[in-house]
PDB file of N, CA and C in Angstrom:
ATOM      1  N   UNK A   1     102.269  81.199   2.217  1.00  0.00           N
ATOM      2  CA  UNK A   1     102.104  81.501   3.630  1.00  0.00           C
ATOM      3  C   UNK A   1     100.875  82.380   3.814  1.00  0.00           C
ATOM      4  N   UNK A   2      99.859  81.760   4.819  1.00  0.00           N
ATOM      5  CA  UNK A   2      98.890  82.686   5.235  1.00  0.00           C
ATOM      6  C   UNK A   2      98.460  82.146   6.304  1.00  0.00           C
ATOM      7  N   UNK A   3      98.878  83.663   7.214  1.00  0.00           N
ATOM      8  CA  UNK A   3      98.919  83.585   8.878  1.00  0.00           C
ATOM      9  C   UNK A   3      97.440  84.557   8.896  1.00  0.00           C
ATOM     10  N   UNK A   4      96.541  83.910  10.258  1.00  0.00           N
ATOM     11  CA  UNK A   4      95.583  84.832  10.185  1.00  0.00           C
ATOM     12  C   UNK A   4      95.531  84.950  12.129  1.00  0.00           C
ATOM     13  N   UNK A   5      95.650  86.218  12.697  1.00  0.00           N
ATOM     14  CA  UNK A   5      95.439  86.406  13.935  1.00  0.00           C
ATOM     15  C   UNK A   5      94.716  87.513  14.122  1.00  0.00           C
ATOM     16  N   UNK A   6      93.804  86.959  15.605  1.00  0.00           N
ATOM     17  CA  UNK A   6      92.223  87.985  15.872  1.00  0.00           C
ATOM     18  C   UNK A   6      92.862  88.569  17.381  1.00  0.00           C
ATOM     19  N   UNK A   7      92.256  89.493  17.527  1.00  0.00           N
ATOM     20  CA  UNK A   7      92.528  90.087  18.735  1.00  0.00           C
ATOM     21  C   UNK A   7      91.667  90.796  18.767  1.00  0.00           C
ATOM     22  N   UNK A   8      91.004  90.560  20.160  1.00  0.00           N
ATOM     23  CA  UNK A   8      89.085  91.133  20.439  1.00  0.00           C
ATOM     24  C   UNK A   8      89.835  92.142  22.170  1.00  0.00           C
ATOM     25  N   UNK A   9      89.777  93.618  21.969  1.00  0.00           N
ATOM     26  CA  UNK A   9      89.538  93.771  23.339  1.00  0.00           C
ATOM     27  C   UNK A   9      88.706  95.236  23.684  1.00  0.00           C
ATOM     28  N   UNK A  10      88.321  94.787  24.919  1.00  0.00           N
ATOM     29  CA  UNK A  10      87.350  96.695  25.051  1.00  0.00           C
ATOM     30  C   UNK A  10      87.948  97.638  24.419  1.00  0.00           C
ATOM     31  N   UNK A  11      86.555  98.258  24.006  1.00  0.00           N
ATOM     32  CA  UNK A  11      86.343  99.466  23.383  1.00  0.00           C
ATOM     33  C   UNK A  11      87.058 100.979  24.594  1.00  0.00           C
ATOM     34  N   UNK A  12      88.266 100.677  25.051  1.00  0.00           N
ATOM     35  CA  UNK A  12      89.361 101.807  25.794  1.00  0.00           C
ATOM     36  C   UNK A  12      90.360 102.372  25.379  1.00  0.00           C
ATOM     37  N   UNK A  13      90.945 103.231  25.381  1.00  0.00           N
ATOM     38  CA  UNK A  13      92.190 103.876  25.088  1.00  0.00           C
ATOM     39  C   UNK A  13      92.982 103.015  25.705  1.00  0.00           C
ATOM     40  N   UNK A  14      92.979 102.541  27.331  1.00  0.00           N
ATOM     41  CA  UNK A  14      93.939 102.369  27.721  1.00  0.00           C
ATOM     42  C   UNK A  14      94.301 100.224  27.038  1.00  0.00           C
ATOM     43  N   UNK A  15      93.448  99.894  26.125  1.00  0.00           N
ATOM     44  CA  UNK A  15      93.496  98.807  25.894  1.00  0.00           C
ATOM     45  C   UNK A  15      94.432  99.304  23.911  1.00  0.00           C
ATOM     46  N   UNK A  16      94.336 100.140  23.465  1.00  0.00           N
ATOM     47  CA  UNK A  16      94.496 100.262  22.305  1.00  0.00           C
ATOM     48  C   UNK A  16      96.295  99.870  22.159  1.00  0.00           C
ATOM     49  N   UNK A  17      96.942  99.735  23.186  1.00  0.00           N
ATOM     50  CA  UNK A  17      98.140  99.466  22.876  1.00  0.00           C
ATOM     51  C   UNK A  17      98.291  98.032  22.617  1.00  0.00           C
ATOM     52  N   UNK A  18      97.118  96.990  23.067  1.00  0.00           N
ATOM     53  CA  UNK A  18      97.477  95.888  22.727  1.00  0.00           C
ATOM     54  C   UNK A  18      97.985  95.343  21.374  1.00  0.00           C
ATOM     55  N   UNK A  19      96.966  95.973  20.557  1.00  0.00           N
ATOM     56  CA  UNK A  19      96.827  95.551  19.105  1.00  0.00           C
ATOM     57  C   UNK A  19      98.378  96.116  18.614  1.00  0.00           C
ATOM     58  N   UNK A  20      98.752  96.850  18.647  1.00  0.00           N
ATOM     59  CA  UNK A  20     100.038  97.926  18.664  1.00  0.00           C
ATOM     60  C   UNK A  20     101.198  96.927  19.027  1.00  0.00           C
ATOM     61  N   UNK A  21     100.826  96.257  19.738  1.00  0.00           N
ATOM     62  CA  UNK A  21     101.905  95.102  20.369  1.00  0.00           C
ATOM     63  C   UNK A  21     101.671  93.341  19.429  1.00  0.00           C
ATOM     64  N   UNK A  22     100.194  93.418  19.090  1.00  0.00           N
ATOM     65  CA  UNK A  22     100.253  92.415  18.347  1.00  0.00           C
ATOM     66  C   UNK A  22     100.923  92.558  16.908  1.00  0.00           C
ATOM     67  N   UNK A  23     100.826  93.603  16.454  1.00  0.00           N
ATOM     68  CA  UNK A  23     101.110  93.940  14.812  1.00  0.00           C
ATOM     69  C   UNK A  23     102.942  94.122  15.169  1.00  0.00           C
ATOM     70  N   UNK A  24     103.579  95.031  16.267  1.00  0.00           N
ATOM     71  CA  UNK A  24     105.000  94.629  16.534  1.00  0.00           C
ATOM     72  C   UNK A  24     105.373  92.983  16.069  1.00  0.00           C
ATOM     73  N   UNK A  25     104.647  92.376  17.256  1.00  0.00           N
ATOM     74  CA  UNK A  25     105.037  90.985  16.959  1.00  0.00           C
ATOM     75  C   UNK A  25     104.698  90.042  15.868  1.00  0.00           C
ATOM     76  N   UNK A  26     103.589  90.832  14.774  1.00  0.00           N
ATOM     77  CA  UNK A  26     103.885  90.047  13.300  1.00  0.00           C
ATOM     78  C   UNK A  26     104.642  90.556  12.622  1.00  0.00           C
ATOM     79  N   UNK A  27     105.165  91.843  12.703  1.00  0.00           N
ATOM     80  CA  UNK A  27     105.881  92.714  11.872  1.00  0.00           C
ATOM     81  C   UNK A  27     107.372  91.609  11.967  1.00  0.00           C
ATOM     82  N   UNK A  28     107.912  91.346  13.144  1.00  0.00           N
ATOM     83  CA  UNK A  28     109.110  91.059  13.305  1.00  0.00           C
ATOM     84  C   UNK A  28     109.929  90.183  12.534  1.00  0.00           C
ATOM     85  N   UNK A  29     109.319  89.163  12.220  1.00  0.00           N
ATOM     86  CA  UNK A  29     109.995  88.087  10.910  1.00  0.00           C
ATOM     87  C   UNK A  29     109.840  88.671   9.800  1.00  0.00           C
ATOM     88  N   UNK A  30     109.143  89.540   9.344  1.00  0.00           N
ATOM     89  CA  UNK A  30     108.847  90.284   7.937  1.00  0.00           C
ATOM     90  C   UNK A  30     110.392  91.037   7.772  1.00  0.00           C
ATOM     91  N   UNK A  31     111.047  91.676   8.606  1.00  0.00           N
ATOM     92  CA  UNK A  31     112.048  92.490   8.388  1.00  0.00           C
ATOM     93  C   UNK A  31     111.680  93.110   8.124  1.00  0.00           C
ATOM     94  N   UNK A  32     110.939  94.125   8.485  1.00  0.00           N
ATOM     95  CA  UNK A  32     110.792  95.639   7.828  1.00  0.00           C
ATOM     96  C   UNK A  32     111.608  96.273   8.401  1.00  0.00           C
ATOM     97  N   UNK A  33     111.614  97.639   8.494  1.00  0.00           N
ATOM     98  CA  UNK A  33     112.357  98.636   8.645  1.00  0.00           C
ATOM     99  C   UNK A  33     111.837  99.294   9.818  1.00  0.00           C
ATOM    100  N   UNK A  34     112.225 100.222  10.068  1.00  0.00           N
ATOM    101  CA  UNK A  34     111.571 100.732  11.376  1.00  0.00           C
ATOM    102  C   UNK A  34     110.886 101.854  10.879  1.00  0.00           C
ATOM    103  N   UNK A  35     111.120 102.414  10.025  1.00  0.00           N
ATOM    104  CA  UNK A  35     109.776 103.356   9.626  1.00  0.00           C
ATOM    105  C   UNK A  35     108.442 103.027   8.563  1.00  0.00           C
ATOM    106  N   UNK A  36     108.756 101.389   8.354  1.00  0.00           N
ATOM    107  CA  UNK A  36     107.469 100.818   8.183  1.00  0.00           C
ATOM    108  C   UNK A  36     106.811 100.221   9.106  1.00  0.00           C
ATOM    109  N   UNK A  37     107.294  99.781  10.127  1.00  0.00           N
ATOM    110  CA  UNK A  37     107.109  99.477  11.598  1.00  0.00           C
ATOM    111  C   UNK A  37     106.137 100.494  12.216  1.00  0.00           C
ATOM    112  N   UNK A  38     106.630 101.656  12.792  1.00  0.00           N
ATOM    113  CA  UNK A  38     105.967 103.045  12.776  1.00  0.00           C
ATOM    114  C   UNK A  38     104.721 103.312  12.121  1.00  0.00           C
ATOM    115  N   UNK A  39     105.087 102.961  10.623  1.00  0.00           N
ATOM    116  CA  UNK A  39     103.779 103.167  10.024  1.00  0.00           C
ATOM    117  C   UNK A  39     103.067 102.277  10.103  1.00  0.00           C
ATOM    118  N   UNK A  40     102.986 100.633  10.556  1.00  0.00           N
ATOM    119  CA  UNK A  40     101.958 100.279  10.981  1.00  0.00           C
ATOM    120  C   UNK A  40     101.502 100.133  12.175  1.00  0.00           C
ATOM    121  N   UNK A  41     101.898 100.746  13.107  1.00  0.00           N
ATOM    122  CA  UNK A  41     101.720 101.260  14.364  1.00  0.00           C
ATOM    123  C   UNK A  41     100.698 101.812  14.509  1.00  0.00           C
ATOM    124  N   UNK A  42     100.952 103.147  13.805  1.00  0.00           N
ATOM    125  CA  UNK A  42     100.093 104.496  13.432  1.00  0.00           C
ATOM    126  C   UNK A  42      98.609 104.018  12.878  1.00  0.00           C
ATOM    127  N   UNK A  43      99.079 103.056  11.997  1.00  0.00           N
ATOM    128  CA  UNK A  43      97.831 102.844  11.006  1.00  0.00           C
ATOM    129  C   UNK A  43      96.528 102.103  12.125  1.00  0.00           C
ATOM    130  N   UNK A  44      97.063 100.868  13.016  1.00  0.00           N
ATOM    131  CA  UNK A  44      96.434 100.630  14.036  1.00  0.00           C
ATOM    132  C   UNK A  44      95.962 100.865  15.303  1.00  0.00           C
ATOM    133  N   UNK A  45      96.912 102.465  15.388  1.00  0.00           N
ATOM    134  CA  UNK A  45      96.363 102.866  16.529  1.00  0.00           C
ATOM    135  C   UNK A  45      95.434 103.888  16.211  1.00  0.00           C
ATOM    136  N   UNK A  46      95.102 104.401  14.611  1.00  0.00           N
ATOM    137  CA  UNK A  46      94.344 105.503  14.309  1.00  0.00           C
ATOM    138  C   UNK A  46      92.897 104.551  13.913  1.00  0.00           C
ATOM    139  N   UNK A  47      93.290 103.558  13.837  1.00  0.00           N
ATOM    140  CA  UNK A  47      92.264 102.717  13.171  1.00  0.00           C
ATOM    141  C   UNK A  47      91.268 102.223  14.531  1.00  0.00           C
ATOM    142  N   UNK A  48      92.038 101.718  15.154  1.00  0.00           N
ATOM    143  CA  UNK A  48      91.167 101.709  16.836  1.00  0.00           C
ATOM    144  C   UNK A  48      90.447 102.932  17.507  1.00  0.00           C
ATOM    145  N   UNK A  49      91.192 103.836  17.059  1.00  0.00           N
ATOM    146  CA  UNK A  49      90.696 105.175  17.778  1.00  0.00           C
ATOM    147  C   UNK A  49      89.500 105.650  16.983  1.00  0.00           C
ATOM    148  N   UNK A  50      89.278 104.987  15.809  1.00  0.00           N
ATOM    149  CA  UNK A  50      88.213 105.071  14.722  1.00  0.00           C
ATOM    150  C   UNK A  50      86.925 104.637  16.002  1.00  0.00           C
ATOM    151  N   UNK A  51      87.018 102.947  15.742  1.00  0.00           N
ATOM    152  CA  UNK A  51      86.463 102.378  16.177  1.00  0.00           C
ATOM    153  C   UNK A  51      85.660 102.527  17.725  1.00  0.00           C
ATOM    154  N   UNK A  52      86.661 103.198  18.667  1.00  0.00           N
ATOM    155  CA  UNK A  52      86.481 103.404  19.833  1.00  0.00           C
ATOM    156  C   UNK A  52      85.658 104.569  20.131  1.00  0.00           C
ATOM    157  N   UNK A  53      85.804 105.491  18.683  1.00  0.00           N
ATOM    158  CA  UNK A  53      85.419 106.775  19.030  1.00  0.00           C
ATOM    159  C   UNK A  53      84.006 106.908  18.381  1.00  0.00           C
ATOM    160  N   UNK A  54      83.622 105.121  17.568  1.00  0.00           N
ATOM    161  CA  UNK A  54      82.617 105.379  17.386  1.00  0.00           C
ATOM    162  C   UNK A  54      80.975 104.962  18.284  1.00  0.00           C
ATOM    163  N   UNK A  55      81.965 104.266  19.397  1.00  0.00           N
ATOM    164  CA  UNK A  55      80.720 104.263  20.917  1.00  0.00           C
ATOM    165  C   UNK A  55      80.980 102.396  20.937  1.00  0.00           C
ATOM    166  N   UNK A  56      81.457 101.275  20.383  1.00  0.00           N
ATOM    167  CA  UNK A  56      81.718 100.621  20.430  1.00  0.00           C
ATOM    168  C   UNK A  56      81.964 100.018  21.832  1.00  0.00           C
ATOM    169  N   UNK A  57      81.609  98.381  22.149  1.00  0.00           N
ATOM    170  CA  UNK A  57      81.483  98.091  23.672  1.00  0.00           C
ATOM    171  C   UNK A  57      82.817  97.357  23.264  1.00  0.00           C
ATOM    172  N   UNK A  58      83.238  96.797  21.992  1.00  0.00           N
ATOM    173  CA  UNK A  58      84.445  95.747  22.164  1.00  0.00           C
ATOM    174  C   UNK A  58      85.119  96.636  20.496  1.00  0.00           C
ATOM    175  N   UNK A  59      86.284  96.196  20.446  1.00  0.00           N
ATOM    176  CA  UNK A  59      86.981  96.168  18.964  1.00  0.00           C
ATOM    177  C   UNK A  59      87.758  94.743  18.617  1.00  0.00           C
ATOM    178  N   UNK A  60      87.519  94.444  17.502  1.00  0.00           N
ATOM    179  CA  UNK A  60      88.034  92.922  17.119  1.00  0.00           C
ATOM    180  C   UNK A  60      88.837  93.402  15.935  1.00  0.00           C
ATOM    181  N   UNK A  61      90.425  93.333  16.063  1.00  0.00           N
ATOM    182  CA  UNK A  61      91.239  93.176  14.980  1.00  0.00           C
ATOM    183  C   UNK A  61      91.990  91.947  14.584  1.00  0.00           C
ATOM    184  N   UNK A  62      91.154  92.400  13.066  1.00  0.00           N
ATOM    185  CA  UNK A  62      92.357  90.890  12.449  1.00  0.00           C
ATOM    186  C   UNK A  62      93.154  91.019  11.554  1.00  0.00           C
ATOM    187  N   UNK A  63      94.845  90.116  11.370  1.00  0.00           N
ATOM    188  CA  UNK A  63      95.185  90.180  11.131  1.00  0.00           C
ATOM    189  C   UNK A  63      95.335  89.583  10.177  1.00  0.00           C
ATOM    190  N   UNK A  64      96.328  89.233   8.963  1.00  0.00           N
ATOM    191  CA  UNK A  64      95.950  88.369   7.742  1.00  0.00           C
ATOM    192  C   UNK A  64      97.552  88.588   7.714  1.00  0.00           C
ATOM    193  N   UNK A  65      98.627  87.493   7.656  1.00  0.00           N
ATOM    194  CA  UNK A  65     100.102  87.724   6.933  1.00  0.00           C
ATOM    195  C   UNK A  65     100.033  87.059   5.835  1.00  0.00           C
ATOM    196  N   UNK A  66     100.359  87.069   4.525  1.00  0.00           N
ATOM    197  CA  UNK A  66     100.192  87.006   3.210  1.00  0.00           C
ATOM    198  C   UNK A  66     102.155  86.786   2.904  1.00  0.00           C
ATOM    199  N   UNK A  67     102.077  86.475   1.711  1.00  0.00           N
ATOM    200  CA  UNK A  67     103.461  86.783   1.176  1.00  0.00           C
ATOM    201  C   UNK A  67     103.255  88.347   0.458  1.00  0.00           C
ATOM    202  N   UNK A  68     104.294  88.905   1.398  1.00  0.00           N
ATOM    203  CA  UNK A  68     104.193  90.536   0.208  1.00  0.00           C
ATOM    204  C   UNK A  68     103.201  91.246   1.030  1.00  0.00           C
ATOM    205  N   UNK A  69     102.560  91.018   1.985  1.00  0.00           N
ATOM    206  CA  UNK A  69     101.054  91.644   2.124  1.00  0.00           C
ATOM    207  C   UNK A  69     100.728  91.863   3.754  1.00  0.00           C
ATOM    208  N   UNK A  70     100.333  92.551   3.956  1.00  0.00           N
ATOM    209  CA  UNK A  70      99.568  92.226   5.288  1.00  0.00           C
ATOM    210  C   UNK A  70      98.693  92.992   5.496  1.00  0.00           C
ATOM    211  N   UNK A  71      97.463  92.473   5.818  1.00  0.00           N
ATOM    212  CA  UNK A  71      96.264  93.287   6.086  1.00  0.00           C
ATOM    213  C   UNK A  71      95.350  93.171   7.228  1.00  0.00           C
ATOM    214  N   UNK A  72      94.823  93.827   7.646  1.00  0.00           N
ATOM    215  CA  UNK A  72      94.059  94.504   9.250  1.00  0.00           C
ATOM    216  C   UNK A  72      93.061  94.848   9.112  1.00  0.00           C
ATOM    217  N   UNK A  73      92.253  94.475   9.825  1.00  0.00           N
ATOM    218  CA  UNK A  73      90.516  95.179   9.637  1.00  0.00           C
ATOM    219  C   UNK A  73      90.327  95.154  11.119  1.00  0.00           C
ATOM    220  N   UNK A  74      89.485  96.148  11.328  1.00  0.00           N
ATOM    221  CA  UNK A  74      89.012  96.951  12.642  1.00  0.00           C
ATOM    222  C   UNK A  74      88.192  97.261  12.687  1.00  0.00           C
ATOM    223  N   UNK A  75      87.052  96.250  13.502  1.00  0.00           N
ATOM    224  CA  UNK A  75      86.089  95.956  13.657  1.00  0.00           C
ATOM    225  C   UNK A  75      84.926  97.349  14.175  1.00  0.00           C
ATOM    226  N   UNK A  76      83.844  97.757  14.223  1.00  0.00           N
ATOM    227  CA  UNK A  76      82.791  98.848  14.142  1.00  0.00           C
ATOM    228  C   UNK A  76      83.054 100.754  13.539  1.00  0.00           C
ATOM    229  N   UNK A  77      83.874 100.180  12.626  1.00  0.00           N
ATOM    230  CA  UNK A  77      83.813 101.801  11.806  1.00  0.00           C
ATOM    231  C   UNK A  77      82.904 101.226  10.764  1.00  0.00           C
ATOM    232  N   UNK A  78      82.058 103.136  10.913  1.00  0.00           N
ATOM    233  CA  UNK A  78      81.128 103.343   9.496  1.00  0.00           C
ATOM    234  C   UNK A  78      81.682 104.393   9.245  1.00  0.00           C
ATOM    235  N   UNK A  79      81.906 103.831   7.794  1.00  0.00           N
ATOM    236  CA  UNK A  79      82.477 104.799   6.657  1.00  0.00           C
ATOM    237  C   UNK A  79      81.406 106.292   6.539  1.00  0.00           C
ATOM    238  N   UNK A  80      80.234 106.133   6.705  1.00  0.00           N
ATOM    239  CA  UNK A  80      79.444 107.204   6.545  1.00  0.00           C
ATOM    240  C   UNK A  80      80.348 108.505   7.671  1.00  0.00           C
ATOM    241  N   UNK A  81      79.832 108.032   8.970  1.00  0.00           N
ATOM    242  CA  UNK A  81      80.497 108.781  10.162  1.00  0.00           C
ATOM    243  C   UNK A  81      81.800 109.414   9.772  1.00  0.00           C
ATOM    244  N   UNK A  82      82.130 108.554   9.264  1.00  0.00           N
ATOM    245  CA  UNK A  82      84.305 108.793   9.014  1.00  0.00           C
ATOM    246  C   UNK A  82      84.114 110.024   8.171  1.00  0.00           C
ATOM    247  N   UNK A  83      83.203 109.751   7.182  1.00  0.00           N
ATOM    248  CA  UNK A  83      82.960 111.311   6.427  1.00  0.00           C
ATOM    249  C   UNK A  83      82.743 112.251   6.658  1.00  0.00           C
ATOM    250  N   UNK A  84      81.491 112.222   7.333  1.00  0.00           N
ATOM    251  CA  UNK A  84      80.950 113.626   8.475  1.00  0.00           C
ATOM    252  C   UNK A  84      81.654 114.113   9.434  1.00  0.00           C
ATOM    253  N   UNK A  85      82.429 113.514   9.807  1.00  0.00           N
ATOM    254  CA  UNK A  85      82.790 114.476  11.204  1.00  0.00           C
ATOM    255  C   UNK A  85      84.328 114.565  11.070  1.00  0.00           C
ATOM    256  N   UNK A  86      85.110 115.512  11.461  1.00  0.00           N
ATOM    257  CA  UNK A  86      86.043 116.005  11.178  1.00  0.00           C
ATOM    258  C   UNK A  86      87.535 115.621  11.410  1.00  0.00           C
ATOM    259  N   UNK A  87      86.989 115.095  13.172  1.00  0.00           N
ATOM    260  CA  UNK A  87      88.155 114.479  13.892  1.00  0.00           C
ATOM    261  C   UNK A  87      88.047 113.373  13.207  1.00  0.00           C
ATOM    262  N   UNK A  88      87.304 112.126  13.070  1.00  0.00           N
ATOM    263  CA  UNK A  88      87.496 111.058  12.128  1.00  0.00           C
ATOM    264  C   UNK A  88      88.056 111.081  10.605  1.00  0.00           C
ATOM    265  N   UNK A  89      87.381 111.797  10.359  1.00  0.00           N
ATOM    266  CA  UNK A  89      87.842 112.114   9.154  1.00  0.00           C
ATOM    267  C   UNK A  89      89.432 112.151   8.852  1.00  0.00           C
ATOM    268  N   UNK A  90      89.648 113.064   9.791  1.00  0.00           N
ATOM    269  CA  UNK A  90      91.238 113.262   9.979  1.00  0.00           C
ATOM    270  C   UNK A  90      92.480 111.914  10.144  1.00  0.00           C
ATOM    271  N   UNK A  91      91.815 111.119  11.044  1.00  0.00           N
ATOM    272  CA  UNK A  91      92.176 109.687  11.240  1.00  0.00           C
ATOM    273  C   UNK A  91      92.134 108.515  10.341  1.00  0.00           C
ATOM    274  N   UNK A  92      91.410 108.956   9.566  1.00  0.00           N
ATOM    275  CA  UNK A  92      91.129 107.885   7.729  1.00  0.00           C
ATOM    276  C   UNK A  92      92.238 108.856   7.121  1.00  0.00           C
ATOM    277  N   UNK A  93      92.352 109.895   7.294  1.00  0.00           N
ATOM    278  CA  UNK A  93      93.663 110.212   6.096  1.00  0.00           C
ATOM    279  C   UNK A  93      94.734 109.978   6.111  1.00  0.00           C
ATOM    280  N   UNK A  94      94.771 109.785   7.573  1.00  0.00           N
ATOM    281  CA  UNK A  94      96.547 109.564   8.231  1.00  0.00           C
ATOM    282  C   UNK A  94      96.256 107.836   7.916  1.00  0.00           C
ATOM    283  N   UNK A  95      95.541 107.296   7.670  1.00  0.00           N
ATOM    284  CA  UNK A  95      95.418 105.494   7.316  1.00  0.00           C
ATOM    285  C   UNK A  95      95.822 105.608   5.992  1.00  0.00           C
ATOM    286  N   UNK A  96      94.744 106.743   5.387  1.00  0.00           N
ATOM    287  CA  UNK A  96      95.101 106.405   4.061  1.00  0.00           C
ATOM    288  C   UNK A  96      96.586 106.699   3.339  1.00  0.00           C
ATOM    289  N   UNK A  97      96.909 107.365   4.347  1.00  0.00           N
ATOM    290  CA  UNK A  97      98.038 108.262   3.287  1.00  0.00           C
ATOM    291  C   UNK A  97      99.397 107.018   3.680  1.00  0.00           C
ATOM    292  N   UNK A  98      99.406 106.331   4.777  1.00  0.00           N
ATOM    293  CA  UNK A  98     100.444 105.437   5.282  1.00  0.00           C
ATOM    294  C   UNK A  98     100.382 104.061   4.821  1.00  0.00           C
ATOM    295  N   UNK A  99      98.861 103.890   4.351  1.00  0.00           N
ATOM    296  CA  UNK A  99      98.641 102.382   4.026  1.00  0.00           C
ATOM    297  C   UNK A  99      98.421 102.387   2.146  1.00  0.00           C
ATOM    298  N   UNK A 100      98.604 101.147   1.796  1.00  0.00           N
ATOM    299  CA  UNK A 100      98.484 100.896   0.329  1.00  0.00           C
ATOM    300  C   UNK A 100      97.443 100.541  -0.358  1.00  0.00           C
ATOM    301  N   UNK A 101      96.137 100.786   0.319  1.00  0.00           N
ATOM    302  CA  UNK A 101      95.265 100.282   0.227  1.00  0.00           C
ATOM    303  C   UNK A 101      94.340 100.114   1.374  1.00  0.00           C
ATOM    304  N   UNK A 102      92.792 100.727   1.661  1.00  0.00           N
ATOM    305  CA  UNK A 102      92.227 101.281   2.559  1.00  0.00           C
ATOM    306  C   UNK A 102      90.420 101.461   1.723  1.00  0.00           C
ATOM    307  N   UNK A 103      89.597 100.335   2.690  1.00  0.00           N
ATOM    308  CA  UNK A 103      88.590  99.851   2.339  1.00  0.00           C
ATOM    309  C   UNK A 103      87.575 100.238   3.104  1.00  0.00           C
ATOM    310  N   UNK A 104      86.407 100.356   3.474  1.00  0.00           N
ATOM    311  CA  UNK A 104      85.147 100.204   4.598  1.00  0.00           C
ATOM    312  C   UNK A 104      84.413  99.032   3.707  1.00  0.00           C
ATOM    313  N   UNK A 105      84.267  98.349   4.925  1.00  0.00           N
ATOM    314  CA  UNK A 105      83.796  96.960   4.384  1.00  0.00           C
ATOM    315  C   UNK A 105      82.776  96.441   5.651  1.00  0.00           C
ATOM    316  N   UNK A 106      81.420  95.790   5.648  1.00  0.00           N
ATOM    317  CA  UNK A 106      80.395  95.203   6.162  1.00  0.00           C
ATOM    318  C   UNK A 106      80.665  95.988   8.017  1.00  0.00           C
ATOM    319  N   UNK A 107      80.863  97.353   7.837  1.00  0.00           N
ATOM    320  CA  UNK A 107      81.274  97.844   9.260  1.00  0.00           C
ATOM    321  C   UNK A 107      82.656  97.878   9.856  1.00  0.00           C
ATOM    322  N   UNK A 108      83.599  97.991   9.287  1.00  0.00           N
ATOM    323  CA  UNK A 108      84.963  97.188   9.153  1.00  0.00           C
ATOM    324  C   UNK A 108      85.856  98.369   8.366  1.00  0.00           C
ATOM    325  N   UNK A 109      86.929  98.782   9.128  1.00  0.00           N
ATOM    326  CA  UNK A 109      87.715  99.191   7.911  1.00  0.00           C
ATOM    327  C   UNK A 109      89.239  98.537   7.845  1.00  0.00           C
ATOM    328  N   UNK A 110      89.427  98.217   6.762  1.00  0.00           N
ATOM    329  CA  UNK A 110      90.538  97.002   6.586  1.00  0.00           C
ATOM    330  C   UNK A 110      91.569  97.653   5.362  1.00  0.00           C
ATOM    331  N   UNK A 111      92.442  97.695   5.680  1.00  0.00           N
ATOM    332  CA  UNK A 111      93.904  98.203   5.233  1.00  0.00           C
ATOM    333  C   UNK A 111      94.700  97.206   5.044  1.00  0.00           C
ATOM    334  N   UNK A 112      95.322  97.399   3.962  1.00  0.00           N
ATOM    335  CA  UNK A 112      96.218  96.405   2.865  1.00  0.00           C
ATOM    336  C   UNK A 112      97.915  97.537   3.422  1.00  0.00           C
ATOM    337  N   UNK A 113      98.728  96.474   3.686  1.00  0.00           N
ATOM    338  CA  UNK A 113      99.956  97.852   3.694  1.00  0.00           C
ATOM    339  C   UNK A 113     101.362  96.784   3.274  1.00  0.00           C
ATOM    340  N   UNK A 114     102.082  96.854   1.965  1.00  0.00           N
ATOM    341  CA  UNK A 114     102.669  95.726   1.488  1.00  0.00           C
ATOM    342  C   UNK A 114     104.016  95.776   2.256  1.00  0.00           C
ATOM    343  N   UNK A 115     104.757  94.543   2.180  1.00  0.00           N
ATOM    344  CA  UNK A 115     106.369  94.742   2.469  1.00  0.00           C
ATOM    345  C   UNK A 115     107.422  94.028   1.778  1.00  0.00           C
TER     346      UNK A 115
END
């Protein structure tokens, strides 16, 4: 099994719940639990707030369902920025520390989080 879903929307706070609602609705046949649920909640709404906070006109997340796996990338983070500055910074740890795996890739940061 490999499910792959994109979801492109403005670079807003008040749009960041979408993605939040898309990852609910892949989570749901997986059976997880509700505090892995939560944690990928978190992971996508810190991951947008990456993105958003880095001046971005759109954010494009994709999704990837795998057996065992699921992974997310979130479209205009630079890893450089994420380093330097503090409030970001802060927002890659709370990814890292919830997800199983946590990349910066071609502008992109994409998180592996298993179930």
């Amino acid at each position: 099994m490999r499910d792959c879903i994109d979801c492109k929307i403005p670079a807003k706070p008040e749009y960041i719940g979408i993605p939040r609602l898309m990852i609910t609705g892949l989570a749901a046949p997986l059976d997880l639990d509700f505090d892995a649920l939560e944690d990928l909640k978190l992971i996508i709404t810190e991951s947008c707030n990456l993105s958003y906070r880095m001046g971005n006109e759109e954010i494009l997340v994709d999704a990837i369902v795998e057996e065992n796996m699921l992974t997310v990338s979130v479209s205009g983070v630079d890893e450089d920025k994420v380093r330097n500055d503090d409030m970001l910074s802060l927002s890659s740890h709370i990814i890292c520390s919830l997800s199983d795996q946590v990349n910066f890739e071609d502008g992109k940061i994409v998180v592996k989080k298993a179930y």
